[in-house]
Protein backbone atom coordinates (compact mmCIF):
# COMPACT_ATOMS: atom_id res chain seq x y z
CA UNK A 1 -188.81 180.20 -14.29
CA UNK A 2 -190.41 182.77 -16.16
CA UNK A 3 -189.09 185.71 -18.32
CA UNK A 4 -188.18 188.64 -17.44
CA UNK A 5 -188.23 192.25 -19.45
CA UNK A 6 -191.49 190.23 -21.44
CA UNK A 7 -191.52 193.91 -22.74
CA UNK A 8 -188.58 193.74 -24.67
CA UNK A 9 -188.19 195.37 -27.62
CA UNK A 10 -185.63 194.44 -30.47
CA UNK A 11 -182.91 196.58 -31.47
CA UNK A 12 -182.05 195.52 -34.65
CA UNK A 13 -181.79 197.51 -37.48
CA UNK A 14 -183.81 196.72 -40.60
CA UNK A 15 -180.90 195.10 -42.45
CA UNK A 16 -179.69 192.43 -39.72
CA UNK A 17 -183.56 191.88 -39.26
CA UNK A 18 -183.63 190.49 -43.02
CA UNK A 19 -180.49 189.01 -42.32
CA UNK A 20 -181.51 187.37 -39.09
CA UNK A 21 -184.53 186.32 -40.53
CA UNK A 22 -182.89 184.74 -43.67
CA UNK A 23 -179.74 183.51 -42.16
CA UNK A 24 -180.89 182.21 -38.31
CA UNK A 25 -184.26 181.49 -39.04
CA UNK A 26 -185.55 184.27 -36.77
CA UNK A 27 -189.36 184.98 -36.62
CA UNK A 28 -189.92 188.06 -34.61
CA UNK A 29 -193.34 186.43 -34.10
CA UNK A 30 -191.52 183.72 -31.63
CA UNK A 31 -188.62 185.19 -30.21
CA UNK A 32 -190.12 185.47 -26.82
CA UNK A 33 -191.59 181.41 -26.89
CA UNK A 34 -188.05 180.36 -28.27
CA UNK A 35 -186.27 182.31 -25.45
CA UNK A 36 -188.61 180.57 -22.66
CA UNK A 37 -188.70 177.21 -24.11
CA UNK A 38 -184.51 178.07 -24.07
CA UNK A 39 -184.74 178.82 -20.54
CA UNK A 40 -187.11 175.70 -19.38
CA UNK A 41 -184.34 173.62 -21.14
CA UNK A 42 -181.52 174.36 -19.23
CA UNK A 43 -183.45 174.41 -16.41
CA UNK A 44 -184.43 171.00 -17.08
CA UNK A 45 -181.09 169.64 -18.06
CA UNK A 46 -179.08 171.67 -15.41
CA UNK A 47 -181.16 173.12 -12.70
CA UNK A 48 -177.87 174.04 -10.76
CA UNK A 49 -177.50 177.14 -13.21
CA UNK A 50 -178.93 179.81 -12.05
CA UNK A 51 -179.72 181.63 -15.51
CA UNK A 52 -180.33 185.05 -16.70
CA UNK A 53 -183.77 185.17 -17.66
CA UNK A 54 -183.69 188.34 -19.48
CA UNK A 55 -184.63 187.90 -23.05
CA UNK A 56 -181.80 190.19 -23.94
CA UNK A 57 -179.56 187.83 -23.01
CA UNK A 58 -181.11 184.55 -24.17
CA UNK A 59 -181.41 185.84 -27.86
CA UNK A 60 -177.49 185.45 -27.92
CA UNK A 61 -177.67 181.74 -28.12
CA UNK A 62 -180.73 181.52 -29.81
CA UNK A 63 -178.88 183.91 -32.91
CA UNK A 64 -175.34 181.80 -32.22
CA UNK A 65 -177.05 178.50 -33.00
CA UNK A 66 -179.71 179.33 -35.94
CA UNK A 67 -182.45 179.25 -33.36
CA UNK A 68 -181.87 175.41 -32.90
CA UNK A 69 -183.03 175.15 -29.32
CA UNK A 70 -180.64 172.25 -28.70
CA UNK A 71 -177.52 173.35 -29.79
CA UNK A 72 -178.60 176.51 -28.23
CA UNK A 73 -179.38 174.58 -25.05
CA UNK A 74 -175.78 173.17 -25.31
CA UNK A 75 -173.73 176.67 -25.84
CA UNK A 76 -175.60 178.18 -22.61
CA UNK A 77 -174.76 175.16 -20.51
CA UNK A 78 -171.02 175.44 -21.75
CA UNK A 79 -171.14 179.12 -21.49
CA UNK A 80 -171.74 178.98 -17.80
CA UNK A 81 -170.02 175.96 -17.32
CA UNK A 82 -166.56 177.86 -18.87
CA UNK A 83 -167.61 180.58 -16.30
CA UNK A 84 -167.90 178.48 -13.18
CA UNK A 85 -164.65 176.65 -14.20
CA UNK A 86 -162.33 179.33 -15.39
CA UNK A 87 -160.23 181.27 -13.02
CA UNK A 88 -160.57 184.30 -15.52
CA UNK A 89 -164.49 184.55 -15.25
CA UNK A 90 -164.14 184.81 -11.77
CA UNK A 91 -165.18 188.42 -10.62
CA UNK A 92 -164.61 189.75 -14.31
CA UNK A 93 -165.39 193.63 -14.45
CA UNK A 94 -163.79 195.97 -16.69
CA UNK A 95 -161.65 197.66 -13.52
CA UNK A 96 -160.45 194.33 -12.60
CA UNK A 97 -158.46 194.52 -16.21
CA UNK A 98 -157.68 198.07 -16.06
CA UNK A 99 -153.94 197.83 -15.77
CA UNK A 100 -153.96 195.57 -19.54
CA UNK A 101 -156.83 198.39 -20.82
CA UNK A 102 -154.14 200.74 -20.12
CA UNK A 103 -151.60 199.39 -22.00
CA UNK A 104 -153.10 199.30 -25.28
CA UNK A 105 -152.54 196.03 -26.77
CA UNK A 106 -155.54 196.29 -29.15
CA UNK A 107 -159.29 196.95 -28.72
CA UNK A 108 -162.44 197.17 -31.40
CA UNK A 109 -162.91 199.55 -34.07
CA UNK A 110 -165.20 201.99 -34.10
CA UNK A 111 -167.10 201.53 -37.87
CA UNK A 112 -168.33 197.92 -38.81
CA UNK A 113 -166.16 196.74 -42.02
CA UNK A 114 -167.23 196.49 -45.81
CA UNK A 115 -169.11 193.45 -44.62
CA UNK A 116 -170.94 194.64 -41.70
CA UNK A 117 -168.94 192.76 -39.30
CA UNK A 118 -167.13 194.89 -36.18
CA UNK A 119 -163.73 193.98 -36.31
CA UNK A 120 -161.19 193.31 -32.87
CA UNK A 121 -157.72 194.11 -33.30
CA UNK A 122 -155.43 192.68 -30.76
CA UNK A 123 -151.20 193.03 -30.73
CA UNK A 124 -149.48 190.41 -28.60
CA UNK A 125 -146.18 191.42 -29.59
CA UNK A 126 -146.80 194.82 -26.94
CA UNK A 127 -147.31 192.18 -23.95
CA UNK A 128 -145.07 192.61 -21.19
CA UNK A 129 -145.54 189.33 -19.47
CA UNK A 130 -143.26 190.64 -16.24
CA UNK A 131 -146.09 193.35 -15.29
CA UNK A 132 -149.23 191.13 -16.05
CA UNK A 133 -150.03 187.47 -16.52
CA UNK A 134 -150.92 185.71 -19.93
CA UNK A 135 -154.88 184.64 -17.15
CA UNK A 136 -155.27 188.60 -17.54
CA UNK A 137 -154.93 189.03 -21.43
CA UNK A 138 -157.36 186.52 -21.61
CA UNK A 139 -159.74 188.13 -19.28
CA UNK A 140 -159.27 191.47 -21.29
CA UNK A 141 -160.94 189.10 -24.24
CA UNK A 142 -163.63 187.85 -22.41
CA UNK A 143 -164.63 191.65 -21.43
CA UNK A 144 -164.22 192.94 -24.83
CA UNK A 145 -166.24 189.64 -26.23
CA UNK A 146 -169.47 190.38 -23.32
CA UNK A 147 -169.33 194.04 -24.34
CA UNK A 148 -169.49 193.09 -28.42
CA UNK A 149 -172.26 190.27 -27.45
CA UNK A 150 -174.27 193.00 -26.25
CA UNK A 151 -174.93 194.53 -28.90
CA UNK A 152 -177.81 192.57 -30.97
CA UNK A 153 -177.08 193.84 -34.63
CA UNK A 154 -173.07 192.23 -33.74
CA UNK A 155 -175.29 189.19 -32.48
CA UNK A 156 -176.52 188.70 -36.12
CA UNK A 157 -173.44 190.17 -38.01
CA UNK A 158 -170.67 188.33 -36.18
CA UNK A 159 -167.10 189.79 -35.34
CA UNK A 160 -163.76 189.29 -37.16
CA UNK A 161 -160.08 190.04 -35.68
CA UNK A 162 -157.54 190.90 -36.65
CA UNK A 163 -153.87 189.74 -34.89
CA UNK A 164 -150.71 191.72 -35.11
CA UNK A 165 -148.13 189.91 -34.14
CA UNK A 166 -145.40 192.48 -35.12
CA UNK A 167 -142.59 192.15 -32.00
CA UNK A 168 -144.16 188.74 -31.31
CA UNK A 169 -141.34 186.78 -29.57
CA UNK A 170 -141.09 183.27 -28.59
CA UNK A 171 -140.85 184.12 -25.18
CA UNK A 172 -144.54 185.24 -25.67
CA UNK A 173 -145.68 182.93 -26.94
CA UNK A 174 -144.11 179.81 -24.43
CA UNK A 175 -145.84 182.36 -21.03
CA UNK A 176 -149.18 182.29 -22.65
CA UNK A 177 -149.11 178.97 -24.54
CA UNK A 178 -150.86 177.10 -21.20
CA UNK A 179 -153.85 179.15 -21.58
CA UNK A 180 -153.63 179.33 -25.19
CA UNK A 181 -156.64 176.35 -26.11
CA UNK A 182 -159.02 178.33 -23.61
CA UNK A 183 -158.69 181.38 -26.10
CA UNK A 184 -159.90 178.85 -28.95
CA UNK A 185 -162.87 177.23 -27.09
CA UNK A 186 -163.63 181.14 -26.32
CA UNK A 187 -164.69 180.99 -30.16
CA UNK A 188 -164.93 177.32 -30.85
CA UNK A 189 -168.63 176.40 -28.60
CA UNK A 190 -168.08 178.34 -25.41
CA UNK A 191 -169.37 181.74 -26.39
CA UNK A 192 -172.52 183.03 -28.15
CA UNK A 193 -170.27 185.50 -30.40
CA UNK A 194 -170.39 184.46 -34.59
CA UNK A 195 -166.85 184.41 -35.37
CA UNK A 196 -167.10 185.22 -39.15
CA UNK A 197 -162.96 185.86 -39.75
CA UNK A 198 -159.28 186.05 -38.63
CA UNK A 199 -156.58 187.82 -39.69
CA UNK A 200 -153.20 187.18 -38.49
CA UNK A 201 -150.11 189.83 -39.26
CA UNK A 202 -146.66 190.04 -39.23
CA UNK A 203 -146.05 186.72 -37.68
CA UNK A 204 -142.11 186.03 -37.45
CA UNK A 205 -141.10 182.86 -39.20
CA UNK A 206 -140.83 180.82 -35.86
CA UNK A 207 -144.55 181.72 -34.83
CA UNK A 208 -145.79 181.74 -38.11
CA UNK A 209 -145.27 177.59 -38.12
CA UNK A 210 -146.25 177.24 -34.33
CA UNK A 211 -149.47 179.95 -35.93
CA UNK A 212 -150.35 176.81 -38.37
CA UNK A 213 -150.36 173.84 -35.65
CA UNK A 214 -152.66 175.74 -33.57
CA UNK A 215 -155.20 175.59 -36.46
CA UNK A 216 -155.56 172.48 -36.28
CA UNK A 217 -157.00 172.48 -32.77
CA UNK A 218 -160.10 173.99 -34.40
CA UNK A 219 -162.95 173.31 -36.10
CA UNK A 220 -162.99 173.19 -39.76
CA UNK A 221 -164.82 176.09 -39.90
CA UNK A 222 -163.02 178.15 -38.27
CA UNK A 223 -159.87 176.85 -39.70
CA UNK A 224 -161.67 178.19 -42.94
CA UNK A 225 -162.22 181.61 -41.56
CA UNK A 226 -158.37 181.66 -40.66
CA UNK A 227 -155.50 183.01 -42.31
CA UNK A 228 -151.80 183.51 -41.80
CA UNK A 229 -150.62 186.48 -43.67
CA UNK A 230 -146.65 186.35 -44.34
CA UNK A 231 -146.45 188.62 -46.89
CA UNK A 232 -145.44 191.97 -46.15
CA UNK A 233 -147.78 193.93 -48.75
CA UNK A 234 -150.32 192.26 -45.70
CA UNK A 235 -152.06 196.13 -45.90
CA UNK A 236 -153.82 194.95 -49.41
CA UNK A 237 -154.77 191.99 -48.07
CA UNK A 238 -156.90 193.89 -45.00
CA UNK A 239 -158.15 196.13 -47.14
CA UNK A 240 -159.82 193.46 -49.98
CA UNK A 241 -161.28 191.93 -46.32
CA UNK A 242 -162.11 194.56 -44.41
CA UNK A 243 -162.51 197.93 -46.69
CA UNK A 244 -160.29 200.83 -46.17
CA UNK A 245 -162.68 202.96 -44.20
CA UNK A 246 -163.10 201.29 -40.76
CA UNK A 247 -159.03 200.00 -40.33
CA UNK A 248 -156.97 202.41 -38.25
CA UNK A 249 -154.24 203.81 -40.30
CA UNK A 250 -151.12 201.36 -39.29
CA UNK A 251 -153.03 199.30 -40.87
CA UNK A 252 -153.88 200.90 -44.57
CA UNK A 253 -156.92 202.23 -43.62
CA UNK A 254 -158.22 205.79 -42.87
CA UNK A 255 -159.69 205.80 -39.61
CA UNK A 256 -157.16 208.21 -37.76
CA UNK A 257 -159.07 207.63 -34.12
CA UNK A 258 -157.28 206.44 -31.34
CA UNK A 259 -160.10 203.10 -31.31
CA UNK A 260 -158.18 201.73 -28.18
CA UNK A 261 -159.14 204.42 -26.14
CA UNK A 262 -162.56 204.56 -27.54
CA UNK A 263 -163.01 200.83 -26.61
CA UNK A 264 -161.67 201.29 -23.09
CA UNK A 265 -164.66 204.19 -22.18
CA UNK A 266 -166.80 201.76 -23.42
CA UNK A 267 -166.07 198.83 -21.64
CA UNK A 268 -165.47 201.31 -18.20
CA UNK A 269 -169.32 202.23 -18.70
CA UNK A 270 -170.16 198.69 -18.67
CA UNK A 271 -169.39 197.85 -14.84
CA UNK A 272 -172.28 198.28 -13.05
CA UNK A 273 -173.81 195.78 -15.72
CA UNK A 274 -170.99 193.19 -15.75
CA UNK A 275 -171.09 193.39 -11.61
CA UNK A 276 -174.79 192.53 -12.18
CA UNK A 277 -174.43 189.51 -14.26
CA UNK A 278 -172.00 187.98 -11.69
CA UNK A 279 -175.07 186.63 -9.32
CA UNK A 280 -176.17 184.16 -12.39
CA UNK A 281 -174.23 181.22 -13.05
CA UNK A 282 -173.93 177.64 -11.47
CA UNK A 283 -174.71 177.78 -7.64
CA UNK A 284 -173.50 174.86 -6.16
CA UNK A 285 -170.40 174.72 -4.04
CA UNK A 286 -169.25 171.27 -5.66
CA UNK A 287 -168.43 170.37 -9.28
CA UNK A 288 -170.31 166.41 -8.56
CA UNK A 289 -174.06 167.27 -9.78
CA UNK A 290 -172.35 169.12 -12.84
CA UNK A 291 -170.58 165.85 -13.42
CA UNK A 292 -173.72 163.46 -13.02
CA UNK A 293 -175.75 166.16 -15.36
CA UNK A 294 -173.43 165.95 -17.67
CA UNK A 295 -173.31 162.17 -17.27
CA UNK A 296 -177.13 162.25 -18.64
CA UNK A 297 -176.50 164.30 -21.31
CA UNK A 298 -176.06 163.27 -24.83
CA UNK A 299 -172.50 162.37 -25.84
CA UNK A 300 -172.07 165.54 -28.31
CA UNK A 301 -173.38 167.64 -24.75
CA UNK A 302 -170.61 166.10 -23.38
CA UNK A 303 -167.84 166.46 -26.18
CA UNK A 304 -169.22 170.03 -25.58
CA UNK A 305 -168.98 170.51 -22.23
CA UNK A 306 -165.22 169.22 -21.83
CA UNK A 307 -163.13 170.99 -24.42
CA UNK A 308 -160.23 168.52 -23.59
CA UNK A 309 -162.01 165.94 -24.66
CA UNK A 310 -163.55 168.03 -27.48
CA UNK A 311 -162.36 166.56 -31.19
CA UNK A 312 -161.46 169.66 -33.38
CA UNK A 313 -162.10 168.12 -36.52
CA UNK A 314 -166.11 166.50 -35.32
CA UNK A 315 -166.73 170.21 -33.73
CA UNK A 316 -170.55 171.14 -34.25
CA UNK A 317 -170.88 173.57 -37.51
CA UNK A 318 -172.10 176.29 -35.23
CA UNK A 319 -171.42 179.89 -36.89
């Protein structure tokens, strides 16, 4: 299949270009060949996925994995594999989540942090589990993560987040638990994001322990790019991260906006788009010649694929 939009034209500024060049091994001079020799791999591999041939979209693996076509080739075939699979990807739209957008439980900043990064702040401790389900805070991420991924200076940058779990209960914590390993793969292989930090706030004693054995579920990386913050002068601790400037003011910081509402207009602008992207994806009606692909694949592809099977501590050094 060829490319489409072979006009494309790159939005990056001229800092994440240096930094894309330097830190991915981008050459603008092969960004196009990359993205079709991208697409005639997964093609190749797994001709049941219909894939978005747009080089827009391609470049998000490409950037995710250093330009290693391989590992690249591997995060799109999990990516769409996670989307055929998971009940949250199915018919995922901004309106679908409106009723969690509306209830504020966190949402992206509006200025990029000290270190470039945009930053995701997310409060579990305002979910009311009796009104909505823990399948629809995890579909809220996976809007908020496509709308971030969109945007191809974030695609070189990476994202950090920030968790406040002030109010936190156990009861929390036990209803969204089940679906609480598909949150980690989100960052952990199964999405083209670069996960460069986590914060975690105000975690009551209880959660602060359960906080530590979910660590070790990831990938050392990640577990690097991780911390628990106990202490309750937490504020200085954002701040030396993050830089006073872009952190909302509950936080330490200055920015006095109300950033959840500026997130939800501009995830609500984003439907038509997310509606379109809904016709790509695996097309058969059967999960047996994903299987048998898979089967062919290389036993890392495969560790890849299945994050069940996935070890934590083996996990590719992706970001």
């Amino acid at each position: 299949m060829p490319l489409i939009n072979e006009d494309y034209k790159c939005t990056l500024s001229e800092k994440y270009l240096e930094q894309a060049k330097k830190e991915l091994n981008e050459d603008p001079n092969t960004r196009l060949e990359y993205c079709q020799k991208l697409l005639d791999a997964v093609e190749e591999s797994n001709p049941e996925i219909h894939v978005n041939p747009d080089p827009k979209f391609l470049l998000r693996f490409l950037r995710a994995r250093k330009f290693d076509l391989e590992r690249a080739r591997t995060l799109l075939v999990r990516y769409y594999s996670m989307r055929y699979e998971e009940e949250a990807y199915k018919n995922i739209t901004p309106n679908c989540i409106k009723h969690v957008l509306e209830a504020q439980m966190g949402g992206v900043l509006p200025k990029r942090d000290k270190q470039g990064r945009i930053v995701n702040v997310f409060n579990p401790g305002l979910w009311d589990f009796e009104k909505y389900e823990a399948a629809d805070v995890l579909k809220t991420n996976l809007v908020i993560l496509e709308m971030l991924v969109m945007d191809e200076n974030t695609q070189v940058s990476g994202i950090a987040s920030i968790g406040n779990f002030k109010d936190y209960s156990l009861s929390q914590f036990l209803h969204f638990a089940p679906i609480s390993s598909k949150m980690g793969n989100l960052f952990d292989g199964a999405f083209p994001i670069r996960m460069k930090g986590m914060r975690m706030i105000n975690p009551p004693k209880i959660i602060s322990k359960i906080l530590e054995l979910i660590q070790k579920m990831m990938s050392k990386k990640m577990v690097e790019r991780t911390k628990v913050i106990t202490s309750t002068s937490f504020q200085d601790e954002l701040i030396e991260e993050f830089g006073e400037e872009c952190l909302p003011v509950e936080l330490g910081g200055k920015e006095s906006s109300n950033y959840m509402e500026w997130t939800n207009e501009k995830l609500y602008a984003l439907e038509d788009y997310m509606k379109d992207q809904l016709k790509y994806g695996i097309s058969t009606t059967g999960s047996y010649k994903i299987v048998d692909n898979m089967r062919k694949m290389k036993y890392k592809d495969i560790q890849t694929l299945n994050p069940l099977n996935a070890d934590r501590n083996v996990a590719q050094n992706t970001l």
